[in-house]
Every structure is written in C-alpha cells, then in structure tokens.
PDB file of N, CA and C in Angstrom:
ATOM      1  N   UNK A   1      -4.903  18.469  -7.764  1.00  0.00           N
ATOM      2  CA  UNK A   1      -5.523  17.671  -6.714  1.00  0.00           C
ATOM      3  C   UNK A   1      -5.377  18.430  -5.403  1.00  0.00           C
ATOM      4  N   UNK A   2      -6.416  18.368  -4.807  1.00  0.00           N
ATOM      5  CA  UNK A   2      -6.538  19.447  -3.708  1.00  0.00           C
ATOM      6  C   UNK A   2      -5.877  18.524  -2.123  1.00  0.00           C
ATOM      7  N   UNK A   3      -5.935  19.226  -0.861  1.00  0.00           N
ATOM      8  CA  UNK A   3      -5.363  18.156   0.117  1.00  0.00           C
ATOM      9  C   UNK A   3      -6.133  16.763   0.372  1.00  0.00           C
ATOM     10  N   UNK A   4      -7.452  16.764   0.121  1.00  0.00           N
ATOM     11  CA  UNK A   4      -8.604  15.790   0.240  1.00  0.00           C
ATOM     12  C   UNK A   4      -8.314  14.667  -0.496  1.00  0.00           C
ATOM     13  N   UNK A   5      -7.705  15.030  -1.934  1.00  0.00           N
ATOM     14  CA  UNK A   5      -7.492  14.166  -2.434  1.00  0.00           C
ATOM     15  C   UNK A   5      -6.173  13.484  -2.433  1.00  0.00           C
ATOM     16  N   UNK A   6      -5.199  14.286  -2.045  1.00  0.00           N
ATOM     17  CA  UNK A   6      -4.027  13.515  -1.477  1.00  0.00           C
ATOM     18  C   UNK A   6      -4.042  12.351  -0.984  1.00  0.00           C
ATOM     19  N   UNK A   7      -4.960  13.072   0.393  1.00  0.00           N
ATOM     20  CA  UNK A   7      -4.874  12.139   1.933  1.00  0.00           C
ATOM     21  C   UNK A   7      -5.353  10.754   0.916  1.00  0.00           C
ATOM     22  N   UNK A   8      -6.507  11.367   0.117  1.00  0.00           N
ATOM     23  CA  UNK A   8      -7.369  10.177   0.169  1.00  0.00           C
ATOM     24  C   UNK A   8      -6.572   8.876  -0.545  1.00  0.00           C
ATOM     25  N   UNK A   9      -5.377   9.688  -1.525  1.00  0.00           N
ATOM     26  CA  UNK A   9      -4.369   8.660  -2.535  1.00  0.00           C
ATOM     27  C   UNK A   9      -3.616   8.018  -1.681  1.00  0.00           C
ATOM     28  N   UNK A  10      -3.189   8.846  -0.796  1.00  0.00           N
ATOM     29  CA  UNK A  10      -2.099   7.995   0.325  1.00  0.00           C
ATOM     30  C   UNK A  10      -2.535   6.767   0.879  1.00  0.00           C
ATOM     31  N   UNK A  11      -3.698   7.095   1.611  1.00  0.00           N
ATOM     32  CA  UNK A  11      -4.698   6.108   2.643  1.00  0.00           C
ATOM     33  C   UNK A  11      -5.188   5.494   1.820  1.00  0.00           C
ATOM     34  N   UNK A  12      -5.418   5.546   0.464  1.00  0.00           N
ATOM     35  CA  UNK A  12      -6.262   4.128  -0.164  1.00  0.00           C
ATOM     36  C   UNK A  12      -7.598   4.334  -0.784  1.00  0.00           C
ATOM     37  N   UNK A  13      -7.733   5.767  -0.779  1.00  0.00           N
ATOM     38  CA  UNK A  13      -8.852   6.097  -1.557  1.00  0.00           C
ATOM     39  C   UNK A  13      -9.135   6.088  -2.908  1.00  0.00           C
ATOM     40  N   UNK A  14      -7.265   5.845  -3.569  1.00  0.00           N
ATOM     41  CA  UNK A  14      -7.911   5.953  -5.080  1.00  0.00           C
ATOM     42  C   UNK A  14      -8.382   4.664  -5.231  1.00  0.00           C
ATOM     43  N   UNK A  15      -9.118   5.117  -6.673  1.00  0.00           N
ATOM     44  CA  UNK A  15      -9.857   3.954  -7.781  1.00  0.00           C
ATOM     45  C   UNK A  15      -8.807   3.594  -8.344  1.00  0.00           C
ATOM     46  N   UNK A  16      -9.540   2.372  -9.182  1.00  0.00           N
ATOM     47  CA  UNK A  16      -8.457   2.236 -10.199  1.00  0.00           C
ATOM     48  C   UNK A  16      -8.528   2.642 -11.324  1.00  0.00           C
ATOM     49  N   UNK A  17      -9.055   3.644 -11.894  1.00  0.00           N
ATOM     50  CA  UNK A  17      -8.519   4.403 -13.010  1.00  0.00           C
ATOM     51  C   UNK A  17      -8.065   5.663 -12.686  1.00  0.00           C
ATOM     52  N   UNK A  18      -7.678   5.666 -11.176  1.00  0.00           N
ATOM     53  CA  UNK A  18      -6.143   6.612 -11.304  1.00  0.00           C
ATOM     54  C   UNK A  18      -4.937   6.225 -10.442  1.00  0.00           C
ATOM     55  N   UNK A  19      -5.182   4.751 -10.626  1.00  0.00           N
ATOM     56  CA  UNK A  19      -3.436   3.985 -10.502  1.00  0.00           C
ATOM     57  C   UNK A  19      -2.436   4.762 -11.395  1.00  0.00           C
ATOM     58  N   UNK A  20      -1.809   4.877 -10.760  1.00  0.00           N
ATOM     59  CA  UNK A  20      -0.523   5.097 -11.717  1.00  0.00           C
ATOM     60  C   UNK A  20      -0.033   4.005 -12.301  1.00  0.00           C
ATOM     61  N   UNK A  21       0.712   3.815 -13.528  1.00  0.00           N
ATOM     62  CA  UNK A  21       1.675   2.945 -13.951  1.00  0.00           C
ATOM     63  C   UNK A  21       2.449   2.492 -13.464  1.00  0.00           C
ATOM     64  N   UNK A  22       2.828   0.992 -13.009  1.00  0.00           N
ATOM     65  CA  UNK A  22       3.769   0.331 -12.207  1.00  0.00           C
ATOM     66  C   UNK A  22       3.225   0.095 -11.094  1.00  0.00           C
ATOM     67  N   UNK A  23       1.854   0.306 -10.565  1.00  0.00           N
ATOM     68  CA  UNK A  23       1.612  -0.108  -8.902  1.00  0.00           C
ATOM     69  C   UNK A  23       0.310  -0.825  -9.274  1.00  0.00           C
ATOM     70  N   UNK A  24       0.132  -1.879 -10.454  1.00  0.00           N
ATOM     71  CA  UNK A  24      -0.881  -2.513 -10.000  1.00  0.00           C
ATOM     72  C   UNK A  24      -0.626  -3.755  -9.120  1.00  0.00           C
ATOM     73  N   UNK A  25      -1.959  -3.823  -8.417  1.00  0.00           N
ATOM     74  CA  UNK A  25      -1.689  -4.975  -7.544  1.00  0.00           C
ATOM     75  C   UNK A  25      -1.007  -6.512  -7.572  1.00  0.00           C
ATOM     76  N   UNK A  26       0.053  -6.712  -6.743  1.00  0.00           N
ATOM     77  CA  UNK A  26       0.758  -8.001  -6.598  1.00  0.00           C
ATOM     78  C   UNK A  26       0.020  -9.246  -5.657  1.00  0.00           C
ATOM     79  N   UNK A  27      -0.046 -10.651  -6.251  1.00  0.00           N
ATOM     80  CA  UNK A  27      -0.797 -11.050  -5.163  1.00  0.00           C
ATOM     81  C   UNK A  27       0.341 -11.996  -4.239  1.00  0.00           C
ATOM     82  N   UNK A  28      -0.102 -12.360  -3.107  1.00  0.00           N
ATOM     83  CA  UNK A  28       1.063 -12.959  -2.366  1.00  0.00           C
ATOM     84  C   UNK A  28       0.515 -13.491  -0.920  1.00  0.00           C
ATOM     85  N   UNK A  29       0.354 -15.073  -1.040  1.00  0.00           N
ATOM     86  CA  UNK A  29      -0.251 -15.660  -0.389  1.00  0.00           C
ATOM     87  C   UNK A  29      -1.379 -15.604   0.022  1.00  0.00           C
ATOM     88  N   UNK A  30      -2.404 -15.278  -0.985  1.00  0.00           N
ATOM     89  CA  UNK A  30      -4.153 -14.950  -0.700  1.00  0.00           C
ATOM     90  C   UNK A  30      -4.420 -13.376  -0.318  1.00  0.00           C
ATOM     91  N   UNK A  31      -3.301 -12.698  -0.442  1.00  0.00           N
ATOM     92  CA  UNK A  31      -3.259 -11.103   0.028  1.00  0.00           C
ATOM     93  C   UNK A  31      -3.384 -10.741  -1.510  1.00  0.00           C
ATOM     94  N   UNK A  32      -3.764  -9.335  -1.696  1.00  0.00           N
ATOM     95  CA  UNK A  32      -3.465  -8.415  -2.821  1.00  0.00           C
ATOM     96  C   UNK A  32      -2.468  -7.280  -2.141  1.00  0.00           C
ATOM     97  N   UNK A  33      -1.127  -7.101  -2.762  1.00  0.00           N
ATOM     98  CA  UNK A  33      -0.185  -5.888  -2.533  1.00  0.00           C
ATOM     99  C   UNK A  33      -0.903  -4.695  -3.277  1.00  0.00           C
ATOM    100  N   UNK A  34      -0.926  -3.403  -3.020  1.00  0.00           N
ATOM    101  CA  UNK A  34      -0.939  -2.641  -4.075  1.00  0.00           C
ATOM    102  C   UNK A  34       0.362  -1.277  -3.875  1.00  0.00           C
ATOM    103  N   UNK A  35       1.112  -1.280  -4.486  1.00  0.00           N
ATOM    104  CA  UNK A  35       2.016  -0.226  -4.180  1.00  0.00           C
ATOM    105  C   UNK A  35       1.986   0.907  -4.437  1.00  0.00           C
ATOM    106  N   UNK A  36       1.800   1.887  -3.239  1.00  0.00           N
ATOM    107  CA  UNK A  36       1.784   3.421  -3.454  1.00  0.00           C
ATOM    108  C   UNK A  36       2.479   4.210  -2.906  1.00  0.00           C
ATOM    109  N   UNK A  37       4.107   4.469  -3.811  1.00  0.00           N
ATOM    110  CA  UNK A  37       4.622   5.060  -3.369  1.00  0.00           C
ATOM    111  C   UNK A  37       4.397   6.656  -3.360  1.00  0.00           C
ATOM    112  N   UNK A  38       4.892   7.137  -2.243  1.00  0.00           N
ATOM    113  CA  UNK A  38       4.367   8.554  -2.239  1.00  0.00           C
ATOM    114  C   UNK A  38       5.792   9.653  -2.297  1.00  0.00           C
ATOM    115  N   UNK A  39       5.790  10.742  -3.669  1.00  0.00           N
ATOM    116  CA  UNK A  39       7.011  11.633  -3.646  1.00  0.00           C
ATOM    117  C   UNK A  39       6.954  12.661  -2.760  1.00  0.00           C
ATOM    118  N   UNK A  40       7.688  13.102  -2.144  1.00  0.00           N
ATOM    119  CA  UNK A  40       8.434  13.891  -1.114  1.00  0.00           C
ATOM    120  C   UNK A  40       9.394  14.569  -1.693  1.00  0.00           C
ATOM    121  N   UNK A  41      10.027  15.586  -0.780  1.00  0.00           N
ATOM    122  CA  UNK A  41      11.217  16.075  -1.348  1.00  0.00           C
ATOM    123  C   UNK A  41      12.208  15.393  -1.210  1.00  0.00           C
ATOM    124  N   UNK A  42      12.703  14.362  -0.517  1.00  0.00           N
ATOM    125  CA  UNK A  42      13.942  13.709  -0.087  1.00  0.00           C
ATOM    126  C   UNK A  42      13.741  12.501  -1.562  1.00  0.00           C
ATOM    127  N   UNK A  43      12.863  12.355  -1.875  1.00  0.00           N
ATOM    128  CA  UNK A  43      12.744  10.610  -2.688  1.00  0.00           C
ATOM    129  C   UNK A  43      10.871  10.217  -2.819  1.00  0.00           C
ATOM    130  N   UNK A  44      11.283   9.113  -2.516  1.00  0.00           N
ATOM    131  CA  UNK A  44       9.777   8.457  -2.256  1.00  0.00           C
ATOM    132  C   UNK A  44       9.919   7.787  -1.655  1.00  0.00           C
ATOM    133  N   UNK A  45       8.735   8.139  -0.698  1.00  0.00           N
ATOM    134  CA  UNK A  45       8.637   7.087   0.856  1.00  0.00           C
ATOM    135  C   UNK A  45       7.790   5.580  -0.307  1.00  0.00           C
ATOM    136  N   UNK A  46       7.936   4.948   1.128  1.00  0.00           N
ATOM    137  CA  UNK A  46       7.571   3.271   1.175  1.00  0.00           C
ATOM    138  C   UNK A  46       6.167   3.283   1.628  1.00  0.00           C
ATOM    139  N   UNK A  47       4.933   3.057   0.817  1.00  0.00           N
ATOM    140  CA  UNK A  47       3.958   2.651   1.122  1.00  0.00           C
ATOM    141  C   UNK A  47       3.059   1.950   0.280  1.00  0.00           C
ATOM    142  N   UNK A  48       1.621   1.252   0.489  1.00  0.00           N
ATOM    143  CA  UNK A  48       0.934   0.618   0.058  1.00  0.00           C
ATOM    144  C   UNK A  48      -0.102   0.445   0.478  1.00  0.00           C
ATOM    145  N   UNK A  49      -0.851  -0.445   0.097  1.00  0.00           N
ATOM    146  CA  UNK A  49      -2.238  -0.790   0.676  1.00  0.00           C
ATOM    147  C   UNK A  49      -1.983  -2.495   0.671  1.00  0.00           C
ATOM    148  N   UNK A  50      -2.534  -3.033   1.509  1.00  0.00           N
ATOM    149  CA  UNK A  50      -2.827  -4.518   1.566  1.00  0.00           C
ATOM    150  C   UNK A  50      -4.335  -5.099   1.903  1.00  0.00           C
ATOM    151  N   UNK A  51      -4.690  -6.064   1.097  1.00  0.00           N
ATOM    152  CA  UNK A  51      -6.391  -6.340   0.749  1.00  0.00           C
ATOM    153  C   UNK A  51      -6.202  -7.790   0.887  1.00  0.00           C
ATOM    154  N   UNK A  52      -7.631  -8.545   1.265  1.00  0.00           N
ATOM    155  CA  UNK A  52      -7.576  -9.885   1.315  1.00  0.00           C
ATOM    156  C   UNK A  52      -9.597  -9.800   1.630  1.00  0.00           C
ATOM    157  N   UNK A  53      -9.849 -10.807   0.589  1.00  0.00           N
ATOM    158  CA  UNK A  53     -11.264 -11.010   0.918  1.00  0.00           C
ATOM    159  C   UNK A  53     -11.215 -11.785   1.936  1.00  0.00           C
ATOM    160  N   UNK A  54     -12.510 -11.645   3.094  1.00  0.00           N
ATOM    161  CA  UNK A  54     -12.320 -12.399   4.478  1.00  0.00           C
ATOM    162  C   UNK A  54     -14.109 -12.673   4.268  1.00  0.00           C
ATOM    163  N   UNK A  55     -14.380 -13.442   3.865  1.00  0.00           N
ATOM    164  CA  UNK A  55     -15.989 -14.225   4.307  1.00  0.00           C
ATOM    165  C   UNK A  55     -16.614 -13.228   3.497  1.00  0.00           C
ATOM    166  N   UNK A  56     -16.437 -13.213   2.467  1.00  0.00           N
ATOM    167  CA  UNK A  56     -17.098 -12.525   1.144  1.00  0.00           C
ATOM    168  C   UNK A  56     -16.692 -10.860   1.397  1.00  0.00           C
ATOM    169  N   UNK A  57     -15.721 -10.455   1.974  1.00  0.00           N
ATOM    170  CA  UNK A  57     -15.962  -8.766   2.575  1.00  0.00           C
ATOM    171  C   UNK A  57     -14.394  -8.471   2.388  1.00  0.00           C
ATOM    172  N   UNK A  58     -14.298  -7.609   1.453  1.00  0.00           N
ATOM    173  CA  UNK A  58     -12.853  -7.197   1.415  1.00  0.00           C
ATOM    174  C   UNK A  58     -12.310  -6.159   2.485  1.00  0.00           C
ATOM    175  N   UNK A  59     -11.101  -6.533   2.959  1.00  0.00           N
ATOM    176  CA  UNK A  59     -10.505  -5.687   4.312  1.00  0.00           C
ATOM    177  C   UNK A  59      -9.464  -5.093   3.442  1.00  0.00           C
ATOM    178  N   UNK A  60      -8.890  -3.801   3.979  1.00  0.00           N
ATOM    179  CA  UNK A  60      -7.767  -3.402   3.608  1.00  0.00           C
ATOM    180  C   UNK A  60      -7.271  -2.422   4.793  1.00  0.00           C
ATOM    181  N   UNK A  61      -6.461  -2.849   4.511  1.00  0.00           N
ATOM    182  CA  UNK A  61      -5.235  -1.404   5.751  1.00  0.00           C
ATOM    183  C   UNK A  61      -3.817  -1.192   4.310  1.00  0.00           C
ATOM    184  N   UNK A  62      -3.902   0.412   4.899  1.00  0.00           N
ATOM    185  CA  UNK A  62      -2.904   0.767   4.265  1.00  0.00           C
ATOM    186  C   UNK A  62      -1.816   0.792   4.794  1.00  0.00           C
ATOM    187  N   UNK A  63      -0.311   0.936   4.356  1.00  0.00           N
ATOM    188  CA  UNK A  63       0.666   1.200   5.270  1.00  0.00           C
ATOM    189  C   UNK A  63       1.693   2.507   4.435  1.00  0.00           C
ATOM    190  N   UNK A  64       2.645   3.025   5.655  1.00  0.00           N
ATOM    191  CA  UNK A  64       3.832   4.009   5.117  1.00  0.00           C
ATOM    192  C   UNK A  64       4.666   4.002   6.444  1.00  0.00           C
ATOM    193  N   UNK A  65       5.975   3.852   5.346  1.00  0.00           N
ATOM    194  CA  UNK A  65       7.158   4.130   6.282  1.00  0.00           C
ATOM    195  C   UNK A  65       8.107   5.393   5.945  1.00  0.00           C
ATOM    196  N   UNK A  66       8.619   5.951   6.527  1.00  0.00           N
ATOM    197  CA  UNK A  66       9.657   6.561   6.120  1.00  0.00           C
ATOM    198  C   UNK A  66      10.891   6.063   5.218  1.00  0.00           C
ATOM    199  N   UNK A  67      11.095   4.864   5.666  1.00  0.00           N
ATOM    200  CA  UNK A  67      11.951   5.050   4.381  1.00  0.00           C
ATOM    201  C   UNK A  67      11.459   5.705   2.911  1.00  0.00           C
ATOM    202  N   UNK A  68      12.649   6.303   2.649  1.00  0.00           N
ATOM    203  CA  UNK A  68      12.907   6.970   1.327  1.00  0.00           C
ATOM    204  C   UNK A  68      13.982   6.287   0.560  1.00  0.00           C
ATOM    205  N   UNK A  69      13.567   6.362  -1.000  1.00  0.00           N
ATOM    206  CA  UNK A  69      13.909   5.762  -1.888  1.00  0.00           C
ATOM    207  C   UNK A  69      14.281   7.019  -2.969  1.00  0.00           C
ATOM    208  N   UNK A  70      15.522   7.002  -3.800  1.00  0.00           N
ATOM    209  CA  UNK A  70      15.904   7.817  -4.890  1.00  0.00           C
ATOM    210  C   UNK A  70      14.686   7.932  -6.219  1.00  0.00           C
ATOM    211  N   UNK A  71      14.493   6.588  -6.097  1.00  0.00           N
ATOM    212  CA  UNK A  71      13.262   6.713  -7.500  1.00  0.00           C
ATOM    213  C   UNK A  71      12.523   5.319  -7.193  1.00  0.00           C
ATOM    214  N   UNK A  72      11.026   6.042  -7.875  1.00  0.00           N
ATOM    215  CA  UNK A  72       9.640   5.115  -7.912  1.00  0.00           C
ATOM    216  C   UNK A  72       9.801   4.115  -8.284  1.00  0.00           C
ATOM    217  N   UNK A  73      10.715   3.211  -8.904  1.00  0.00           N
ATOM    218  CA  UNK A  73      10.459   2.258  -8.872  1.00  0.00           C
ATOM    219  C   UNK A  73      11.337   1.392  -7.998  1.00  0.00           C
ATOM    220  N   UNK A  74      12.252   2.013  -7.407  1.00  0.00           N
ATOM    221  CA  UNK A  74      12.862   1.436  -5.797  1.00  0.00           C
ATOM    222  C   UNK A  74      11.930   1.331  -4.634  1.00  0.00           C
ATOM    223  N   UNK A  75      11.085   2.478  -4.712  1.00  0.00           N
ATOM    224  CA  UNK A  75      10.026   2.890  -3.639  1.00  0.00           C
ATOM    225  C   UNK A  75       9.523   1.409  -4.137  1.00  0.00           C
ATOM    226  N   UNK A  76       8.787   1.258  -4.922  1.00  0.00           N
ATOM    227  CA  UNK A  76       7.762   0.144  -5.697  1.00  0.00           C
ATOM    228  C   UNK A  76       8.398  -1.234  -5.185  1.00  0.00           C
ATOM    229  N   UNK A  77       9.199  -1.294  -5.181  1.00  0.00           N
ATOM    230  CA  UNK A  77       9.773  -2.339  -5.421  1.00  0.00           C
ATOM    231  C   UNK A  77       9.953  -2.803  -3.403  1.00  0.00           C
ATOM    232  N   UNK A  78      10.505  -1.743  -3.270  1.00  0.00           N
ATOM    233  CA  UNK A  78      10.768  -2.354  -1.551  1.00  0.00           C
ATOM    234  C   UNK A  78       9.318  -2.282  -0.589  1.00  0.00           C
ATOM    235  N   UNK A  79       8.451  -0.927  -1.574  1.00  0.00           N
ATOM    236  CA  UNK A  79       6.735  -1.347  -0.597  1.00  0.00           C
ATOM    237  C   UNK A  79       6.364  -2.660  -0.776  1.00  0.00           C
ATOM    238  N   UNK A  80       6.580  -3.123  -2.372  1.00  0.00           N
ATOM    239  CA  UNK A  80       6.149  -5.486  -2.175  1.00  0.00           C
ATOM    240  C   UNK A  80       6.920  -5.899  -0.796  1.00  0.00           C
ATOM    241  N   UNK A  81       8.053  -5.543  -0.851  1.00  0.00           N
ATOM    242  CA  UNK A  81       8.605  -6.301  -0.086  1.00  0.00           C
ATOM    243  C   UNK A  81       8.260  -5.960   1.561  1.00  0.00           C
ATOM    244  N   UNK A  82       7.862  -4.366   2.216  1.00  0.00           N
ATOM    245  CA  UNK A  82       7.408  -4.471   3.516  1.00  0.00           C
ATOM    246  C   UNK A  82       6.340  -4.808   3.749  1.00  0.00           C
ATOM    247  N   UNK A  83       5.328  -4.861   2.370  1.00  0.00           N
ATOM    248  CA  UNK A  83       3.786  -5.475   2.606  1.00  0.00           C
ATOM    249  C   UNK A  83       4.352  -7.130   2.521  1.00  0.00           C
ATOM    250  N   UNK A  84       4.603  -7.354   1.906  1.00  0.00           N
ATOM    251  CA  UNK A  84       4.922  -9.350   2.732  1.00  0.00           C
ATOM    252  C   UNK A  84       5.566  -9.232   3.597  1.00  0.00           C
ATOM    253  N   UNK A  85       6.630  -8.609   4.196  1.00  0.00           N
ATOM    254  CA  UNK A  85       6.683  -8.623   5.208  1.00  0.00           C
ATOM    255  C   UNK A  85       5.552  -8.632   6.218  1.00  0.00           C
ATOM    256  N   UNK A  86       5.050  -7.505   6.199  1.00  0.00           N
ATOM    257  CA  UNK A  86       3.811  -7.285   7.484  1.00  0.00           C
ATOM    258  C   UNK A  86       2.574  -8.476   7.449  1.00  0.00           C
ATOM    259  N   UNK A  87       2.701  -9.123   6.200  1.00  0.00           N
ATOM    260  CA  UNK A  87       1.555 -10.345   5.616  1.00  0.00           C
ATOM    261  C   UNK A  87       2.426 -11.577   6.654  1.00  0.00           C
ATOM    262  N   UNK A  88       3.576 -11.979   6.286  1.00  0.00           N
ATOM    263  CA  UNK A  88       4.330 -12.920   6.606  1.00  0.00           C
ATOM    264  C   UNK A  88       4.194 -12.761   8.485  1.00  0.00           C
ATOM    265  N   UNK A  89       4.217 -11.776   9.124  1.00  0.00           N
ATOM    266  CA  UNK A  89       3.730 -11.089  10.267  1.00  0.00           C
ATOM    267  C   UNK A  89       2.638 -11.193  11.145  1.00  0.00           C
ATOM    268  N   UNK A  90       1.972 -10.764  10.664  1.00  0.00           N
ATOM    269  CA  UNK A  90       0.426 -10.176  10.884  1.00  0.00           C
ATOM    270  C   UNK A  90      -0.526 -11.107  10.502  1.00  0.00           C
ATOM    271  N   UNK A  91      -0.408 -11.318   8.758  1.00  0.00           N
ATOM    272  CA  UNK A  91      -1.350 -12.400   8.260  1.00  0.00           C
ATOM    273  C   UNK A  91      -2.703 -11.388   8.477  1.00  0.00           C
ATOM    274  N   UNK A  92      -3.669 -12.315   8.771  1.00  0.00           N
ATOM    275  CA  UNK A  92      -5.236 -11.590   8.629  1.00  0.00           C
ATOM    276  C   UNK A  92      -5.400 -10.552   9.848  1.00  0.00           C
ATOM    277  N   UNK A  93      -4.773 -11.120  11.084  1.00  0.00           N
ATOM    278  CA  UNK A  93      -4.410 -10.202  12.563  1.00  0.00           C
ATOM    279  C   UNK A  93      -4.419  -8.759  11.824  1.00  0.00           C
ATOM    280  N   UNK A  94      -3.678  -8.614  10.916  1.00  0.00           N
ATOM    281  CA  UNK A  94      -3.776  -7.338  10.109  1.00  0.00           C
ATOM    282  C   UNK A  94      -4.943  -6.581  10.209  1.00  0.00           C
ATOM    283  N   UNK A  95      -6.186  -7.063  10.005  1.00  0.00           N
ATOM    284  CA  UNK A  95      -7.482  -6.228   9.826  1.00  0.00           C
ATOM    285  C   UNK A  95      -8.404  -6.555  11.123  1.00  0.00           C
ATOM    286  N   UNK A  96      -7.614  -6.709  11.938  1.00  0.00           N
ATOM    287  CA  UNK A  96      -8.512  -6.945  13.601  1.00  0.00           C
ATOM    288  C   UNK A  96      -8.704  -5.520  14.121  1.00  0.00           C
ATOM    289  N   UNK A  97      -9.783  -5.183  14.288  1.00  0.00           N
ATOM    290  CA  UNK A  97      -9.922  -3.512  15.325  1.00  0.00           C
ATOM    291  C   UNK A  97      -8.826  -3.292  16.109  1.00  0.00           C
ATOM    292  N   UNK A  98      -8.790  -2.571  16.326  1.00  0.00           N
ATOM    293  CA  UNK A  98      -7.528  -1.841  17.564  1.00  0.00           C
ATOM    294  C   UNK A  98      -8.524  -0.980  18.277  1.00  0.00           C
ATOM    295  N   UNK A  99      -8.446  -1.725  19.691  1.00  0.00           N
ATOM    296  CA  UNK A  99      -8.882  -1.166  20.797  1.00  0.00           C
ATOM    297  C   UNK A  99      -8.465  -0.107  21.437  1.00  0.00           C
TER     298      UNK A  99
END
C-alpha cells in the first residue's frame, strides 16, 4: 500500500472489504463507532471514525490521538471508548463546519 493509501486508511477512506478483523462498527446512541487503530513503532495509536445519518445524509469525522497502546486490541478497545466519549461531548456538533 502506497502513502495514498495509508492516509486514505487512517482518515476513513477504507471500504469495507478491507476492514480488518476486530474493527467492525459499534453502535452507540444513534452514532456508528468504527475502530481504526493505527501501528506505529511505539504500539498503536487510538483512532477511529464516527458516522451518524443526519436527514437521510451520512456525516463522518474521523479521529486520532496519540495515545499508544501495547496491542490492537487495547488500541480497539480504548478508540470505543474516546469515540463515546467525543459522542457523549459533541453529539451531532461533531459534523458542524469549522470556520
């Protein structure tokens, strides 16, 4: 996979027939989680994508933090938990433009 396609896995470009195993989407309060953790040399950082249909039109923003995790399914496990966080947060405010 070349850099194009990286970016594009990180940010939310893949499909879903190249999810990996263990990150299909969680749902959680009218949101869809999807967890994508990303390996590094230290571990795997904390990230995901978060989706919610809004008036027939699906929105999504992705997110990543630095935290690092020893193994993918710690990563997996704590990206559910900062995407409800930022849901519990943000809510739909989530997919408002930024000026």
């Amino acid at each position: 996979m070349g850099l194009l396609g990286s970016l594009k896995s990180l940010f939310g470009g893949s499909s879903d027939d190249t999810r990996r195993p263990g990150t299909e989407p969680v749902e959680y309060n009218g949101f869809e989680i999807e967890p994508a953790p990303a390996q590094k040399a230290g571990g795997w950082n904390t990230a995901g994508i978060i989706r919610k249909s809004i008036d027939g039109e699906v929105k999504e923003q992705s997110f990543i933090r630095v935290d690092t995790h020893s193994s993918r399914d710690d990563a997996i496990a704590f990206s559910i938990t900062k995407a409800q966080q930022i849901i519990d947060e943000q809510g739909e405010n989530l997919f408002r433009s930024k000026r």
